[in-house]
Each structure stands twice: as C-alpha cells, then as structure tokens.
Protein backbone atom coordinates (compact mmCIF):
# COMPACT_ATOMS: atom_id res chain seq x y z
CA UNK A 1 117.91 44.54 -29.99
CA UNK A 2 114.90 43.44 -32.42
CA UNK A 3 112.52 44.26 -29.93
CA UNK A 4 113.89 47.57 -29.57
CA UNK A 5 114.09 48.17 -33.40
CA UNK A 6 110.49 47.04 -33.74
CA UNK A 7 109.16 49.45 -30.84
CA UNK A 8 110.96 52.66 -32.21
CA UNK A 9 109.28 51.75 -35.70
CA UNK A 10 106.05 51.14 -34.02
CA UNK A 11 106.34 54.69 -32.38
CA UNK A 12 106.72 56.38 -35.35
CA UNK A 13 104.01 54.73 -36.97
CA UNK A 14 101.88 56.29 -34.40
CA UNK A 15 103.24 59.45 -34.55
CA UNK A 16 102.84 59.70 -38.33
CA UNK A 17 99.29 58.25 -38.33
CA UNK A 18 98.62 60.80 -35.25
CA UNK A 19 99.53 63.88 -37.38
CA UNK A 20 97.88 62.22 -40.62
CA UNK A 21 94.66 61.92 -38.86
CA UNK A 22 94.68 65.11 -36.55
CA UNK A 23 97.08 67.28 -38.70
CA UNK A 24 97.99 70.47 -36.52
CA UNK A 25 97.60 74.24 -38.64
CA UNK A 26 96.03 72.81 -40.97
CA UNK A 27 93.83 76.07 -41.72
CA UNK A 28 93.65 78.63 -44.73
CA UNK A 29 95.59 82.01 -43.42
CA UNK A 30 93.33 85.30 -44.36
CA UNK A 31 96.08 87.43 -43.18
CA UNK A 32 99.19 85.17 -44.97
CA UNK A 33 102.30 87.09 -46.54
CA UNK A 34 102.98 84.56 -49.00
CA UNK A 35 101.79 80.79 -50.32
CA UNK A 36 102.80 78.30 -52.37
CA UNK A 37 100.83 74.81 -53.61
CA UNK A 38 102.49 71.90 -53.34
CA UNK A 39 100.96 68.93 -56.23
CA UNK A 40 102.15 65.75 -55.97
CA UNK A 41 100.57 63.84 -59.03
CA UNK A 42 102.05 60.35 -58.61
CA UNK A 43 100.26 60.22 -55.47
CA UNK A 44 97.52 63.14 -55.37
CA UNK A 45 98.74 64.62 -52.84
CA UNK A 46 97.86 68.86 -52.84
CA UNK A 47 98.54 71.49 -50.22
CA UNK A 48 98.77 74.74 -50.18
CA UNK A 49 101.37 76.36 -47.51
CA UNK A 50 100.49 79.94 -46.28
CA UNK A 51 103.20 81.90 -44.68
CA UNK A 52 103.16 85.29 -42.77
CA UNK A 53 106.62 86.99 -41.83
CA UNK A 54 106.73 89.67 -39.48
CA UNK A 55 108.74 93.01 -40.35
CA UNK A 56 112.25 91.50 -38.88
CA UNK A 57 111.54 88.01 -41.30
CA UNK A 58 110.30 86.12 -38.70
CA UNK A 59 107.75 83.09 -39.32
CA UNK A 60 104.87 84.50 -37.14
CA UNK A 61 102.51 81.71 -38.68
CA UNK A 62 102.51 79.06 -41.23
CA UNK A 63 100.03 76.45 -42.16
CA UNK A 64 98.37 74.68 -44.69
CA UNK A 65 95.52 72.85 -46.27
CA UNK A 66 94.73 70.33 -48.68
CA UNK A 67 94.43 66.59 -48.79
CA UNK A 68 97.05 63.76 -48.89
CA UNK A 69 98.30 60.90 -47.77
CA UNK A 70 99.45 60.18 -44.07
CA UNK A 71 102.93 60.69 -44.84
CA UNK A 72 102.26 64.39 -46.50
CA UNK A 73 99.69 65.36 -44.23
CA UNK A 74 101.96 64.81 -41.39
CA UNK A 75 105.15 65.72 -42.59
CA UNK A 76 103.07 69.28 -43.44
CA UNK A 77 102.03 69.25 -39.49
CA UNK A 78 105.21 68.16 -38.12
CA UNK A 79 106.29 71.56 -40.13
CA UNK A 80 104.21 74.15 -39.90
CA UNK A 81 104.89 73.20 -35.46
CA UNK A 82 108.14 73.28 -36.37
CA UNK A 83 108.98 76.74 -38.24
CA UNK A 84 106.82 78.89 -36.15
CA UNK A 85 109.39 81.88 -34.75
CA UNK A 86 112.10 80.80 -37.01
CA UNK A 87 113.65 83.25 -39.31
CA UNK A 88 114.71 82.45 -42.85
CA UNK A 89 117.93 81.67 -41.68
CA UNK A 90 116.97 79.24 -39.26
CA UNK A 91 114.17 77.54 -41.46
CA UNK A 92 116.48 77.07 -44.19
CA UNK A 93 118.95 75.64 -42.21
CA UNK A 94 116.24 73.12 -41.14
CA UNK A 95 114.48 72.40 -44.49
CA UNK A 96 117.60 71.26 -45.75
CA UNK A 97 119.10 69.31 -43.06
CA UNK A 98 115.49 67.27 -43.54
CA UNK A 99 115.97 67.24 -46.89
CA UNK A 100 119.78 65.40 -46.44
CA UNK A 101 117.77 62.88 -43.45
CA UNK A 102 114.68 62.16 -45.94
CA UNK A 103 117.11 61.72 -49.02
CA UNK A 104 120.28 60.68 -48.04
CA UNK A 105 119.60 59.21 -44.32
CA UNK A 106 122.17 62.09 -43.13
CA UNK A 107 121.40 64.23 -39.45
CA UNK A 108 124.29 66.69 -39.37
CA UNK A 109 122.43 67.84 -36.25
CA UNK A 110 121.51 65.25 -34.57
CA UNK A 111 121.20 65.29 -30.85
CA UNK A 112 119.29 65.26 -27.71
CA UNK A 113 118.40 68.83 -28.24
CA UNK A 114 117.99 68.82 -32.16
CA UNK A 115 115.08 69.83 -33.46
CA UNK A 116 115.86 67.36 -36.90
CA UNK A 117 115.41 64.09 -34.31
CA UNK A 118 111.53 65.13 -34.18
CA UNK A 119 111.64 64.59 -37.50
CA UNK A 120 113.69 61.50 -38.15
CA UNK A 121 109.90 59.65 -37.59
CA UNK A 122 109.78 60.48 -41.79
CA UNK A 123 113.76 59.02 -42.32
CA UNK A 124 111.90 55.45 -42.73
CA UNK A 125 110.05 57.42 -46.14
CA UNK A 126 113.97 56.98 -47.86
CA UNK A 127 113.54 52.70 -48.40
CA UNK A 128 110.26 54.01 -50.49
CA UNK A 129 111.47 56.60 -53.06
CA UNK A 130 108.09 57.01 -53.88
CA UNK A 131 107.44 57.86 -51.12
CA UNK A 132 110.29 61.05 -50.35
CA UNK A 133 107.83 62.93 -52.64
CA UNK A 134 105.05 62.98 -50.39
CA UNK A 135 107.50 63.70 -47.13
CA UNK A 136 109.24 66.90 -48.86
CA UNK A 137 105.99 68.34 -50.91
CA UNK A 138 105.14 70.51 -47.98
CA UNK A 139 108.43 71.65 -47.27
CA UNK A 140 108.95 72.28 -51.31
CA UNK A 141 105.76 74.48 -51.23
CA UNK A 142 107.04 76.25 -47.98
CA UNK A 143 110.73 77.40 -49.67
CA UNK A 144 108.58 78.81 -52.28
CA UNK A 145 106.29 80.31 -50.31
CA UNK A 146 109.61 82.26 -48.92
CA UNK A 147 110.99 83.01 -51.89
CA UNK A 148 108.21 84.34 -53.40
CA UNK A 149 107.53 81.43 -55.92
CA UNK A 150 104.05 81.36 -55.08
CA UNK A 151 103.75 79.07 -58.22
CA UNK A 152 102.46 75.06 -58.12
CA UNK A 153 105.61 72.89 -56.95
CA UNK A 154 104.98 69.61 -58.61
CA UNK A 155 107.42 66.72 -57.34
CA UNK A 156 107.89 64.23 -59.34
C-alpha cells in the first residue's frame, strides 16, 4: 500500500509542477468585467484574476497573471480551467468546497465525477499551513473579483 501512497504523491507532484511551469490562462483580459489582485507577502506571491461574466452571470473567461510559487501558479491554472461556464452559483459552490479540502481535508463532493477530485492534487498544501496561503490566493482574488472587491486580497 506504500507503493501506492508514494505513486499518487508522485503524480501530483507532477501535476502541480506541470501547471507551475506551463500555467494555463495565464494572460491579462482587455475585455475583463471585473479583477481582483491577490498579494501574498509571506511568500511573494501576486496575481491578478480578471473575470468577464456574460449577461445571464456566466463565467465566459477568467484568467490571470503574475508571478508565484508552484503551488499558486498552479492552483491559479487549475482554476481559471476550472470556472470557465460556471455561474456564480456553481463557482461558489466550488470555491468553497476547495476551501473545506485545502483547510480542513474535507470533499463533501467527492466522486468519480467531481470536479473537487481534480483538485485534491493541492489537499497535500494542508500539512504546510504556510503553505494554504499560496493554494487559496487565487481563488481569494477570484471571489472578489465577483463581488466586485476589486481591491488587493492580502492572505496572511
């Protein structure tokens, strides 16, 4: 069963380091509805999240820019695949069932079919508390984005 353990961890690894190093979206939007920086100072992680909704408040785009560690960068790629043709709803729903698996190890949703499993790669961030920070900065600076809060979110 160690074997096993060791090869899931090693697969995460990979894709982590995969989305670090060849982040998807990661673009400024020209035509954005809304953004929101994200500043991590305990690590130096900075992003900035740009959002566009359609008329019905539909994500029709989201990405980002800025520069940060793996763990940021690809929890801010794993997202911005993630939340494209969500509504608010939905990617509320989602940001805070990764919020309970990043903080508290909890998948209310798990499944075969869940979208949270593609993102339980970034559950290993909860033994480093440190660590959370960089994992939820995007996903901070995306609810604000949303709501309108186009102000810095600062995690710390």
């Amino acid at each position: 069963m160690s074997e096993a353990v060791d090869e899931l961890r090693d697969l995460y690894q990979e894709v982590i380091l995969d989305h670090g190093r060849r982040p998807r979206n990661c673009h400024a939007m020209t035509d954005a509805t809304a953004t929101a920086e994200g500043n991590n100072p305990m690590c130096g992680d900075r992003l900035t999240v740009y959002l566009k909704t359609g008329s019905d408040g539909c994500i029709e785009d989201v990405s980002f820019e800025g520069r940060g560690c793996a763990i940021s960068m690809a929890s801010a790629s794993m997202m911005t695949e993630m939340l494209r043709g969500k509504s608010e709803a939905e990617a509320e729903t989602l940001f805070a069932a990764f919020r309970r698996l990043i903080t508290e190890g909890v998948s209310d949703e798990a499944g075969p079919d869940s979208e949270i499993d593609r993102l339980i790669v970034l559950s290993g961030v909860r033994q480093f508390p440190s660590r959370v920070k960089c994992a939820t900065l995007a996903w901070h600076a995306f609810d604000a984005a949303l709501h309108g809060r186009g102000e810095t979110v600062t995690t710390e």
